[in-house]
N, C-alpha and C. Protein backbone atom coordinates (compact mmCIF):
# COMPACT_ATOMS: atom_id res chain seq x y z
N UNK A 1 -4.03 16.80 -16.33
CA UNK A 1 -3.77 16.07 -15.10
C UNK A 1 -3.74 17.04 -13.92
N UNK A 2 -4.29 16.24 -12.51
CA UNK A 2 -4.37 16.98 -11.93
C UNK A 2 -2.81 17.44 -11.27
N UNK A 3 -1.80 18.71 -10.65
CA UNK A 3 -1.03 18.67 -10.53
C UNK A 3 -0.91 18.00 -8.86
N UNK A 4 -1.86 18.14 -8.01
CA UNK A 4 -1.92 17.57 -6.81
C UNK A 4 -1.93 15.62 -7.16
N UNK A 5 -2.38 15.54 -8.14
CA UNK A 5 -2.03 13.93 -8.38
C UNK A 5 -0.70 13.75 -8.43
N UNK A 6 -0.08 14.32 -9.76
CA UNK A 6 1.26 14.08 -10.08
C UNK A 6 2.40 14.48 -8.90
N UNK A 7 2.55 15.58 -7.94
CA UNK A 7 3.11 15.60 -6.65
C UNK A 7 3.39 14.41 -5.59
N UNK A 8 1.65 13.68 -5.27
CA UNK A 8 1.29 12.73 -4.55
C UNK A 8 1.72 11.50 -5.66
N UNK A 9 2.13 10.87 -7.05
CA UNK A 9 2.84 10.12 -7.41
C UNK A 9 3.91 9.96 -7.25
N UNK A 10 4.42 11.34 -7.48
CA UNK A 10 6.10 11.30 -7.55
C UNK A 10 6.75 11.13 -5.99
N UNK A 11 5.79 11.56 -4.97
CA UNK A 11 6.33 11.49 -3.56
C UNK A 11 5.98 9.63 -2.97
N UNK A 12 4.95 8.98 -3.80
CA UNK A 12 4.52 7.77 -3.79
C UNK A 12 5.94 7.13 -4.41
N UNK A 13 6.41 7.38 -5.54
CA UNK A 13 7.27 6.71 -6.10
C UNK A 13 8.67 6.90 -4.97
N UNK A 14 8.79 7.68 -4.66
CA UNK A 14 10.27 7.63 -3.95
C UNK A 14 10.20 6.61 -2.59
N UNK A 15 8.82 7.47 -2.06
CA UNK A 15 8.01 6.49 -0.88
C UNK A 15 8.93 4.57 -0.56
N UNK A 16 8.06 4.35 -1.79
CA UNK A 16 8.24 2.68 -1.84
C UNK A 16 9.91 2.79 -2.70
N UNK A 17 10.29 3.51 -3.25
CA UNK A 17 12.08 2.75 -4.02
C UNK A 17 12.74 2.96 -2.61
N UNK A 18 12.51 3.82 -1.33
CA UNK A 18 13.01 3.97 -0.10
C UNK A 18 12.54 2.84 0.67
N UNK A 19 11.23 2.50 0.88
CA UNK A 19 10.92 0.96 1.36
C UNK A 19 11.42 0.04 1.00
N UNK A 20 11.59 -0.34 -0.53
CA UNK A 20 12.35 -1.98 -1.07
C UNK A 20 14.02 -1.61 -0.59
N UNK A 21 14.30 -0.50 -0.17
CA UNK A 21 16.04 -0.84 0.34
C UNK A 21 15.79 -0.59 1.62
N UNK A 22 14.88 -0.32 2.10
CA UNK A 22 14.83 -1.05 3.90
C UNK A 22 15.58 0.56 4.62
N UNK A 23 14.92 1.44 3.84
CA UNK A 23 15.27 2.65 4.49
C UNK A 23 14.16 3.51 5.17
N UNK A 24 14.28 3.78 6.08
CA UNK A 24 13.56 4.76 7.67
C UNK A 24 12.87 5.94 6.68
N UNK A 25 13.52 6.76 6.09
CA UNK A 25 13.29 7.56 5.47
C UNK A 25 12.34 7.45 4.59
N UNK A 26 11.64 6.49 3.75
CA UNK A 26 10.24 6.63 3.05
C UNK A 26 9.29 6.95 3.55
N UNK A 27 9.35 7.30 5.12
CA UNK A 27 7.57 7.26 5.99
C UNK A 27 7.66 8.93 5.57
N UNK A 28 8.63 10.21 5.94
CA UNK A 28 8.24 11.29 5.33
C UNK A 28 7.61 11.28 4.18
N UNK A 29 8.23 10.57 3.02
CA UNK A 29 7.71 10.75 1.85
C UNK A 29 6.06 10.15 1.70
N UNK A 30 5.97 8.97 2.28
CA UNK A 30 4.92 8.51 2.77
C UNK A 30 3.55 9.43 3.12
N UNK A 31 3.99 9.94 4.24
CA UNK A 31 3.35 10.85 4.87
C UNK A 31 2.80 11.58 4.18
N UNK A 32 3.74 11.99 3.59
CA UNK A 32 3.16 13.61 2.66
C UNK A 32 2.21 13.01 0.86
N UNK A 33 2.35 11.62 0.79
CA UNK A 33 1.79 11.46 -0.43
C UNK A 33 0.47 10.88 0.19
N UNK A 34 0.08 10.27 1.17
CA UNK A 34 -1.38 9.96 1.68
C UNK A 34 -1.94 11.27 1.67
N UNK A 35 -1.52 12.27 2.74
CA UNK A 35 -1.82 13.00 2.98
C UNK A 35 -2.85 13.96 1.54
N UNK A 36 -1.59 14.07 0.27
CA UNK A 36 -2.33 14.75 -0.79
C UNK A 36 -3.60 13.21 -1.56
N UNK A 37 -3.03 12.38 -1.28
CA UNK A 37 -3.88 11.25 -1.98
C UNK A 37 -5.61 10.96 -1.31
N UNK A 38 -5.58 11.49 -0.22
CA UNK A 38 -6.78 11.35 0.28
C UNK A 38 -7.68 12.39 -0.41
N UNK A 39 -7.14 13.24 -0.89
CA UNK A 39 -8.22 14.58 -1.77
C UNK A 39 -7.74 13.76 -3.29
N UNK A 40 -7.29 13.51 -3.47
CA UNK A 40 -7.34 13.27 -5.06
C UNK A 40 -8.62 12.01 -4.91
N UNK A 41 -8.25 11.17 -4.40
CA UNK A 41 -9.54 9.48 -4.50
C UNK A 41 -11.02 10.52 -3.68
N UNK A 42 -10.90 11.11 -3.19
CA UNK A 42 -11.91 11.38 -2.51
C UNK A 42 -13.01 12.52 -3.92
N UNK A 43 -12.35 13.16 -4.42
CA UNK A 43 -12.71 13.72 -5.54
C UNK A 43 -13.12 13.02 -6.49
N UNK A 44 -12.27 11.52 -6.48
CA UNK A 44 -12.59 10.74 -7.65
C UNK A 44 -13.51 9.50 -7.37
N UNK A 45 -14.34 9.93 -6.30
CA UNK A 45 -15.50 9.03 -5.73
C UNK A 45 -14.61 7.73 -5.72
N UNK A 46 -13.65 7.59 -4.98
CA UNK A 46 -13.17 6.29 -4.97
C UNK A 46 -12.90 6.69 -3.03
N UNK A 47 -14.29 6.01 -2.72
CA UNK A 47 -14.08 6.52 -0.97
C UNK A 47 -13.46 5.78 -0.25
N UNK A 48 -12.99 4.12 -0.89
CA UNK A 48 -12.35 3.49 -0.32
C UNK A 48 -10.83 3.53 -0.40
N UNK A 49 -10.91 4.34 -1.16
CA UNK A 49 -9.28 4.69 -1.47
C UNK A 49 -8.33 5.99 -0.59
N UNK A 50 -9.87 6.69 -0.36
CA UNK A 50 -9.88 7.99 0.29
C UNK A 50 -9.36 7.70 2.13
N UNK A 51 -10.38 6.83 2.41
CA UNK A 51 -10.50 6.30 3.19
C UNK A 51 -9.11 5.31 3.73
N UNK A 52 -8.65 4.51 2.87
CA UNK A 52 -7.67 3.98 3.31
C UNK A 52 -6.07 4.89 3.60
N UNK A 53 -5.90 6.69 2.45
CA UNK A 53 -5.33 7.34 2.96
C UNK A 53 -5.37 7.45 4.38
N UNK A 54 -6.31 8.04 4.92
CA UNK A 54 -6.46 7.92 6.64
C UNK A 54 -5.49 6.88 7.77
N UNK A 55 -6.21 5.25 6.96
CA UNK A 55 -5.53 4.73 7.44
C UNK A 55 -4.03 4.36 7.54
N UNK A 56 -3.31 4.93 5.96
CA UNK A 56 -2.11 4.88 5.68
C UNK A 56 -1.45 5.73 6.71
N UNK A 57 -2.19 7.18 7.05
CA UNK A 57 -1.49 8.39 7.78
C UNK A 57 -0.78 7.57 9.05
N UNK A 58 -2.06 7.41 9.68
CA UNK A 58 -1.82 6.68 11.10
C UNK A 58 -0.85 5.65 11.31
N UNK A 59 -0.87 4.35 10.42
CA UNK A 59 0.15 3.58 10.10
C UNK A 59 1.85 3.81 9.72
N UNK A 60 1.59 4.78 9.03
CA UNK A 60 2.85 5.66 8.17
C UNK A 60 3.46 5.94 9.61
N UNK A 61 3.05 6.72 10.54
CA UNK A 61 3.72 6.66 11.68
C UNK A 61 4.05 6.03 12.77
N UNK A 62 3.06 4.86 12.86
CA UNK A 62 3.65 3.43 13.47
C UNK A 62 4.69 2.80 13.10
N UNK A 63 4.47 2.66 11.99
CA UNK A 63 5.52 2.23 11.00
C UNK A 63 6.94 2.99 10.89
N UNK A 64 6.96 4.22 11.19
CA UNK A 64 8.29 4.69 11.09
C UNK A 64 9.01 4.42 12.56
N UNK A 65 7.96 4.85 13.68
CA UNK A 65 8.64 4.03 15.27
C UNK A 65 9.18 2.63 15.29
N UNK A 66 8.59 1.89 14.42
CA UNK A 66 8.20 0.47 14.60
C UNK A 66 10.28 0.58 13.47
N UNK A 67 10.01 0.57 12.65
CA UNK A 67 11.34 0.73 12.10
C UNK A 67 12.64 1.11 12.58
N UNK A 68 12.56 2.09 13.61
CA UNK A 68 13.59 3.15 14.34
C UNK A 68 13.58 2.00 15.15
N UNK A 69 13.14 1.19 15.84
CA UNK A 69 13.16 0.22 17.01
C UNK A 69 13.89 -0.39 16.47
N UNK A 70 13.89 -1.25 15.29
CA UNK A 70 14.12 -2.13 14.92
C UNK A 70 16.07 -1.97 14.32
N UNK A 71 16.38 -0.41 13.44
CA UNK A 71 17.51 -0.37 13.32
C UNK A 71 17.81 -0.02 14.50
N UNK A 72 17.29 0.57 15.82
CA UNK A 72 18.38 0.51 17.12
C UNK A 72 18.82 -0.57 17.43
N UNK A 73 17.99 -1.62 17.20
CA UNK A 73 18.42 -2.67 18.04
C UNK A 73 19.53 -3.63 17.41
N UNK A 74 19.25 -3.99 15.80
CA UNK A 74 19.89 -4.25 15.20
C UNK A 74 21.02 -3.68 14.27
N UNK A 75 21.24 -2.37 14.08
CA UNK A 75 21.88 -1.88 13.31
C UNK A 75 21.47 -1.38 11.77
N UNK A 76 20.04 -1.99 11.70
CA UNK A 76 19.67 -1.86 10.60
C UNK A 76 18.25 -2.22 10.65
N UNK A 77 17.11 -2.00 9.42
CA UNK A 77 15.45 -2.76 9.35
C UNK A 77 15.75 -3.70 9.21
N UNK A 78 15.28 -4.86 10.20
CA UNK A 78 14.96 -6.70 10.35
C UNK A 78 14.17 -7.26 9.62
N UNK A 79 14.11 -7.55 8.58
CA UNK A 79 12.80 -8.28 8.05
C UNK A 79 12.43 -9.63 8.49
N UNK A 80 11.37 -9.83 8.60
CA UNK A 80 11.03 -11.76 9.20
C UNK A 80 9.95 -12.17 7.96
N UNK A 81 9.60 -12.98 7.93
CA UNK A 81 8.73 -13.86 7.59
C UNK A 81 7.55 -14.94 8.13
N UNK A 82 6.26 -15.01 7.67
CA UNK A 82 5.29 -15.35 7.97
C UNK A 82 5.14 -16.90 7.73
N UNK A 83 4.76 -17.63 8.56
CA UNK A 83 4.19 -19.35 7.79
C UNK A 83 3.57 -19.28 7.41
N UNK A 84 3.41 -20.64 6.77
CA UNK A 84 2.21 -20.94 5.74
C UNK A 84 0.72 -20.57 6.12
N UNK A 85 0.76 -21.18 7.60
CA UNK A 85 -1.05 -21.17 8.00
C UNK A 85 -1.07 -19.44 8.45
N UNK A 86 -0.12 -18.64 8.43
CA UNK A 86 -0.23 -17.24 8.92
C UNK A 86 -0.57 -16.91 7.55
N UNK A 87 -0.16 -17.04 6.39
CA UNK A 87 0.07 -16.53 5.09
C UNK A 87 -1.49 -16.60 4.79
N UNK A 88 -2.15 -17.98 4.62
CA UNK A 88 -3.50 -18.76 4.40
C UNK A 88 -4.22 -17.77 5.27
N UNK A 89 -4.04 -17.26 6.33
CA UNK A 89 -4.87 -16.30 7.41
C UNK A 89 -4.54 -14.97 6.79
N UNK A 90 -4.04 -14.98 6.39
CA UNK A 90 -4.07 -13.11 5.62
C UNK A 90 -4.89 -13.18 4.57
N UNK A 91 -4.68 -14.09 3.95
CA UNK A 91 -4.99 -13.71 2.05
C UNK A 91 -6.49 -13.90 2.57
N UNK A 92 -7.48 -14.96 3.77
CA UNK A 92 -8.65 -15.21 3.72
C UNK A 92 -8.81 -14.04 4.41
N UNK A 93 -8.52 -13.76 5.33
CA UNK A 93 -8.69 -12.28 6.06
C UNK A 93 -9.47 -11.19 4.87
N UNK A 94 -8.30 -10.84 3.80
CA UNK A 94 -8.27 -10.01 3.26
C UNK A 94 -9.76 -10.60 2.22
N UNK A 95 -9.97 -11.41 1.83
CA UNK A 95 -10.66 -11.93 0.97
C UNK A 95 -11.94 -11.49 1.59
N UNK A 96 -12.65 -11.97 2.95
CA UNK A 96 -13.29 -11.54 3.57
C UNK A 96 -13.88 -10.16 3.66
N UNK A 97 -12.51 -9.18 4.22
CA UNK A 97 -12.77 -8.00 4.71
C UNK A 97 -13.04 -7.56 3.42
N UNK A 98 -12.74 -7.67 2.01
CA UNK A 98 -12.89 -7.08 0.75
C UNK A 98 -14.19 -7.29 0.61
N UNK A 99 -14.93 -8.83 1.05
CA UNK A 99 -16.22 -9.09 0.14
C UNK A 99 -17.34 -8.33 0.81
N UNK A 100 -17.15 -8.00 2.16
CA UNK A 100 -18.13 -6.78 3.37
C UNK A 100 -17.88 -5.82 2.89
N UNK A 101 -16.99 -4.95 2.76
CA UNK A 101 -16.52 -3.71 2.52
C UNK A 101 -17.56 -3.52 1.08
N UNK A 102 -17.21 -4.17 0.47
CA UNK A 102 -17.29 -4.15 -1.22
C UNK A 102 -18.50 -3.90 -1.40
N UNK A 103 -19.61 -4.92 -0.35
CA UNK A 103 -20.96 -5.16 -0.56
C UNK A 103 -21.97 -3.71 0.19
N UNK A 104 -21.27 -3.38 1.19
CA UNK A 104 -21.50 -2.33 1.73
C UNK A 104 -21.14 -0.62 1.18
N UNK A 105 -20.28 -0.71 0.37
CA UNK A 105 -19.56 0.42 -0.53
C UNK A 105 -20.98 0.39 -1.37
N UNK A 106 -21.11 -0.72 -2.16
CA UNK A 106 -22.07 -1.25 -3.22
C UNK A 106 -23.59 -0.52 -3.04
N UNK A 107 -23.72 -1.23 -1.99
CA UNK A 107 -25.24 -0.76 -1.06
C UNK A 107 -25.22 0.59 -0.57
N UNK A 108 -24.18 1.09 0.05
CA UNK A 108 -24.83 2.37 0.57
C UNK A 108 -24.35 3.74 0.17
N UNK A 109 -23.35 4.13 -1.12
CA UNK A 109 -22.40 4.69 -1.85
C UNK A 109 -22.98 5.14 -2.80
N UNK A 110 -22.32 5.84 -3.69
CA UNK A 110 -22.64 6.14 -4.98
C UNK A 110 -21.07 6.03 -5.73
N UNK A 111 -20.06 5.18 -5.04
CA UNK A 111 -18.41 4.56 -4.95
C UNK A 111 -18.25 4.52 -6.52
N UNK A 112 -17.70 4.71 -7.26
CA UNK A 112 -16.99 4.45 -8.62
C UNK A 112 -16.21 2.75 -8.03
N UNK A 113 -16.50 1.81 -8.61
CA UNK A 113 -16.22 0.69 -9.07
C UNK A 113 -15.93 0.28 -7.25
N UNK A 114 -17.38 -0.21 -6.71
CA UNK A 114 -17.05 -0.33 -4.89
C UNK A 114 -16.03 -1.53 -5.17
N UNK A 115 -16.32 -2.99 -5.87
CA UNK A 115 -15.86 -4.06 -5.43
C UNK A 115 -14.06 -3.77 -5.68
N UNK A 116 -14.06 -3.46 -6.77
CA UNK A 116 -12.38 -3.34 -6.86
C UNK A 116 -11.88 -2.65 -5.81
N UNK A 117 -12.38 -1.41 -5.47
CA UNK A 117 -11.47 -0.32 -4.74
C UNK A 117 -11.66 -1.04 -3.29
N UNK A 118 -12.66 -1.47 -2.97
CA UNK A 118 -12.54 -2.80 -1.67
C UNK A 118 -11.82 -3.51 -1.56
N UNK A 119 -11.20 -4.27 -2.49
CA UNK A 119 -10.51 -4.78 -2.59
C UNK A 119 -9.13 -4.35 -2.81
N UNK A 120 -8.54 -3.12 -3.29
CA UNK A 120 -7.39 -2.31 -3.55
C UNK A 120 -7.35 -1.91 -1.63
N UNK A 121 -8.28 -1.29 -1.32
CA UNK A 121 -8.23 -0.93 0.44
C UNK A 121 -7.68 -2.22 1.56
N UNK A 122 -8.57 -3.23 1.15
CA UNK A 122 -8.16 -4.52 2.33
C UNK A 122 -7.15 -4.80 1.85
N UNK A 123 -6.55 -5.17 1.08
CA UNK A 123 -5.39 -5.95 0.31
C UNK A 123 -3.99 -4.77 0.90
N UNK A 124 -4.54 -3.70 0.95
CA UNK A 124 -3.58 -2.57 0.99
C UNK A 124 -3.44 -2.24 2.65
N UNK A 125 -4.16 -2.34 3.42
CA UNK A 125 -4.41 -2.38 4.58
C UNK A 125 -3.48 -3.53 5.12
N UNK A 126 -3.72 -4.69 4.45
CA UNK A 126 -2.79 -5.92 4.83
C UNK A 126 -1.69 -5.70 4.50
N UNK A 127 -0.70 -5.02 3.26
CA UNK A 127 0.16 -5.07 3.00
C UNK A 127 0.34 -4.09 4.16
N UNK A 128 0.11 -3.32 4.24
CA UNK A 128 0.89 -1.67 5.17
C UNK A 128 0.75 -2.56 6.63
N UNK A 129 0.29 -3.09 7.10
CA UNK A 129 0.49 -3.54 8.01
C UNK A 129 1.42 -4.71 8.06
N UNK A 130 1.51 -5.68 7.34
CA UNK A 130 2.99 -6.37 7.19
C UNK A 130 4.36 -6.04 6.96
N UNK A 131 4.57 -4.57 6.17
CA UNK A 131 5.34 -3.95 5.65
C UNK A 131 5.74 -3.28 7.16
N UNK A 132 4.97 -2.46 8.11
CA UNK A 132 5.13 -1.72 9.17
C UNK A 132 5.48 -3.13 10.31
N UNK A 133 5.56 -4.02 10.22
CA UNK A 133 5.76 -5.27 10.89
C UNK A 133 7.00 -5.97 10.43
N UNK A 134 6.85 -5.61 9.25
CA UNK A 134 8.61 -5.85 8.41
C UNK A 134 8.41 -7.08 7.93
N UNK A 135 7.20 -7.93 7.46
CA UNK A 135 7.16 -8.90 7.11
C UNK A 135 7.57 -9.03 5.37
N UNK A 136 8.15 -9.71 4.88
CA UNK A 136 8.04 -10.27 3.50
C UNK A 136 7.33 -10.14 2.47
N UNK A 137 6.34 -10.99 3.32
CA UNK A 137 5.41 -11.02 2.35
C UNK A 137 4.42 -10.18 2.34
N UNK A 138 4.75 -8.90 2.67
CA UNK A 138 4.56 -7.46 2.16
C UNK A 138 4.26 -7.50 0.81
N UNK A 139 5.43 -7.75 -0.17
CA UNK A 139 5.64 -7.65 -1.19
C UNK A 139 4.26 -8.20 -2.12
N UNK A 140 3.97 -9.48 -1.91
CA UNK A 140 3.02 -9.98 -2.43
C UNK A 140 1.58 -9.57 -2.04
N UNK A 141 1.39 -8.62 -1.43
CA UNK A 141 -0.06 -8.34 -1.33
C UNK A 141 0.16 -7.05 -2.27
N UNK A 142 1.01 -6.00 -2.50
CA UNK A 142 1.54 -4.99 -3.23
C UNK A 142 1.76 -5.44 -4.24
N UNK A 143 2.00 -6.33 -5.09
CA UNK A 143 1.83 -6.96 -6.52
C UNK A 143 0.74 -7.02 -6.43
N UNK A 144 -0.19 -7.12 -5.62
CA UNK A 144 -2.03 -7.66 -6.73
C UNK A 144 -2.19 -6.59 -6.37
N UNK A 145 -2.11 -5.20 -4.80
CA UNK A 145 -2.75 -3.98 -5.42
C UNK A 145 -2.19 -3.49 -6.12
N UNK A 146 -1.00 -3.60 -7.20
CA UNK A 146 -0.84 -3.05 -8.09
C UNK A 146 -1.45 -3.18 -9.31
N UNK A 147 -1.54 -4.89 -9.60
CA UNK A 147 -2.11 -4.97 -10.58
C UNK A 147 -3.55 -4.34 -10.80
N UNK A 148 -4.54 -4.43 -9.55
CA UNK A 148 -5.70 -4.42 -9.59
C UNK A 148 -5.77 -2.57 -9.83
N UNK A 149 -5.24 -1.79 -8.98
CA UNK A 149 -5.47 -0.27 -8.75
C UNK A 149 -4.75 0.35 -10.00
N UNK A 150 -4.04 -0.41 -10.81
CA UNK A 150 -3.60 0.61 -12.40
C UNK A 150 -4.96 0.40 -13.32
N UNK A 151 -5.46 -0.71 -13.47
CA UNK A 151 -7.24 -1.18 -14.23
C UNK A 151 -7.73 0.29 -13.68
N UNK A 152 -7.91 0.45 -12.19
CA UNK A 152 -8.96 0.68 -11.57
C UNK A 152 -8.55 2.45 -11.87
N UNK A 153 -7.28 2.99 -11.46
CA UNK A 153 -7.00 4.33 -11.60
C UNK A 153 -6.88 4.66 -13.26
N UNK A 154 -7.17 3.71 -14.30
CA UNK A 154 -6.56 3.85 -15.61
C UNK A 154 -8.31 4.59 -15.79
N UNK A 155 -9.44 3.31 -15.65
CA UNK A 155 -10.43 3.73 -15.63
C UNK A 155 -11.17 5.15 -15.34
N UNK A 156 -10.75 5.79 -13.98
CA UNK A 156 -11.15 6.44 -13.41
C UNK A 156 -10.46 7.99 -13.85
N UNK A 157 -9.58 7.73 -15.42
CA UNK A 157 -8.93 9.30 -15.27
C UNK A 157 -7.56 9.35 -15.14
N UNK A 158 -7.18 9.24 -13.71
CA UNK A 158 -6.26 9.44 -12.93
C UNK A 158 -4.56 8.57 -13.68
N UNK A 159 -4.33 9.27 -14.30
CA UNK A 159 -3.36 8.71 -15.17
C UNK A 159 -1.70 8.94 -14.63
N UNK A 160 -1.49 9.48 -14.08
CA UNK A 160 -0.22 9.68 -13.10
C UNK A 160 -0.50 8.86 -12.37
N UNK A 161 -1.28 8.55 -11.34
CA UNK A 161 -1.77 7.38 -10.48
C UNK A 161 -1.63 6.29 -11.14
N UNK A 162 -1.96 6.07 -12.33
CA UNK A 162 -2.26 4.46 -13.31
C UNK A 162 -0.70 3.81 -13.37
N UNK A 163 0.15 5.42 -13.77
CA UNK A 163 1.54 5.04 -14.24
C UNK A 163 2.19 4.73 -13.48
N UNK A 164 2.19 4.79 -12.08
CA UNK A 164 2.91 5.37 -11.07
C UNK A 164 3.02 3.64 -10.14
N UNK A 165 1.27 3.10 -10.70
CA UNK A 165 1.00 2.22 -9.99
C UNK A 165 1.87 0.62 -10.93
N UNK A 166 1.88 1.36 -12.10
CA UNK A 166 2.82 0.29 -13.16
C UNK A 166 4.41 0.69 -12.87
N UNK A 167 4.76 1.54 -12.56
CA UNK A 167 6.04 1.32 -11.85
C UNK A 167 6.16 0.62 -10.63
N UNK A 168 5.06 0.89 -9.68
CA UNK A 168 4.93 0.19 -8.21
C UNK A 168 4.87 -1.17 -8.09
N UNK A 169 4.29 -1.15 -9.61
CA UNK A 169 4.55 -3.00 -9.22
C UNK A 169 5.94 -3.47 -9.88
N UNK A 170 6.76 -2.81 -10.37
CA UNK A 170 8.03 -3.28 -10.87
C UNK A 170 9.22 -3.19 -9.91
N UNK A 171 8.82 -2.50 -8.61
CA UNK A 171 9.32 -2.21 -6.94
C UNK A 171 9.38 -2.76 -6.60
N UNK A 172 8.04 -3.20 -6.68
CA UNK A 172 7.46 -4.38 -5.62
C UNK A 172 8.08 -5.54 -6.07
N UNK A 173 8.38 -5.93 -7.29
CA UNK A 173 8.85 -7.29 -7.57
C UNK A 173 10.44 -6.92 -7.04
N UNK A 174 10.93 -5.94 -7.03
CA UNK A 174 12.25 -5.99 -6.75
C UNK A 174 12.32 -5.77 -5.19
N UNK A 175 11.46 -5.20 -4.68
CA UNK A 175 11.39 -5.53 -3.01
C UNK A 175 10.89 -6.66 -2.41
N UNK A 176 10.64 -7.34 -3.08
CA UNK A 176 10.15 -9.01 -2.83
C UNK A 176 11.36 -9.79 -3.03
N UNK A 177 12.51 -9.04 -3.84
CA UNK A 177 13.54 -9.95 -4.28
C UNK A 177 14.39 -9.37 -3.20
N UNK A 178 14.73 -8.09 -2.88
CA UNK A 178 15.27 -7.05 -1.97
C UNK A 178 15.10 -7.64 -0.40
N UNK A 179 14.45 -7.82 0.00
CA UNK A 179 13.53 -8.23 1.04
C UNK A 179 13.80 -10.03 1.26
N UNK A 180 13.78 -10.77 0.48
CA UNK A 180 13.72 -12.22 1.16
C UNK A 180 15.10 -12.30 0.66
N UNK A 181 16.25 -11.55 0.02
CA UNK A 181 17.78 -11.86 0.09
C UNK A 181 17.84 -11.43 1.64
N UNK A 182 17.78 -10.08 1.90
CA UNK A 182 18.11 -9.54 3.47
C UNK A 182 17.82 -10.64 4.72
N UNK A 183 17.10 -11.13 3.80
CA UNK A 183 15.90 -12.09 5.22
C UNK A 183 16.83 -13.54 5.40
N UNK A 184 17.42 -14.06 4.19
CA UNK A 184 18.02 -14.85 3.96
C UNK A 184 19.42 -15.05 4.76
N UNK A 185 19.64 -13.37 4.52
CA UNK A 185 21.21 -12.88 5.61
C UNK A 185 20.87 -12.87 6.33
């Protein structure tokens, strides 16, 4: 294994158990696991994965302002929630942006498995952006890239990544539970 994988897991894993309790402090950890994760997927011809590091960087630090706002004002991270026809507008969003991406990875790449990892990128793109928005239903776009990116990293080798991503989704179910109690208060 690579040891730059297993670093960028273990800083992934603290990452998100610091996100499902609604703490400021996961965007360092954050930070520093995109940061090594963009050379690990990028090595492992997974460019959409590579690629969405990038976008995590940039976000990772919106997201930590966007948070600091939020416990000034309140005392603590606010979570809200999305309606139905907002909810119906993400998942097609994402459905969309996956089936371009995917077809274009496909066509002009030499991508290890384009359609999945298209789909691990948009899906993941949507979550980090609901999550940096403090929405809920965060949680549920982070259950299917979990499910989908342990197949996809199991395939590809990357076995700290595979494991890491089968803990992430056992987070995620508890930050989905974590998350709409708070929301509830």
């Amino acid at each position: 294994m690579n040891p730059v994988e297993i670093i960028a897991a273990v800083l992934g894993l603290a990452n998100v158990v610091l996100v499902a309790r609604r703490s400021i402090w996961n965007y360092p950890f954050g930070i520093a696991m995109v940061s090594l994760y963009a050379f690990v997927f990028f090595e492992a011809k997974l460019y959409s994965d590579a690629i969405l590091q990038l976008f995590f960087l940039v976000v990772q630090i919106y997201g930590w302002w966007n948070w600091a706002r939020s416990r000034e004002s309140a005392g603590e991270v606010v979570v809200r929630t999305l309606g139905w026809t907002a909810r119906l507008l993400w998942a097609a969003g994402a459905a969309i942006a996956t089936g371009l991406w995917g077809w274009m990875m496909h066509a002009n790449t030499d991508a290890s498995f384009p359609w999945w990892d298209a789909s691990v990128l948009m899906l993941s793109i949507a979550g980090q952006l609901l999550m940096s928005w403090r929405y809920v239903e965060t949680w549920a776009f982070w259950i299917v890239v979990n499910l989908i990116s342990i197949g996809v990293y199991a395939a590809k080798g990357l076995q700290a990544t595979a494991l890491l991503y089968v803990v992430l989704l056992g987070v995620a179910a508890w930050g989905l539970a974590a998350w709409a109690k708070a929301r509830r208060a």
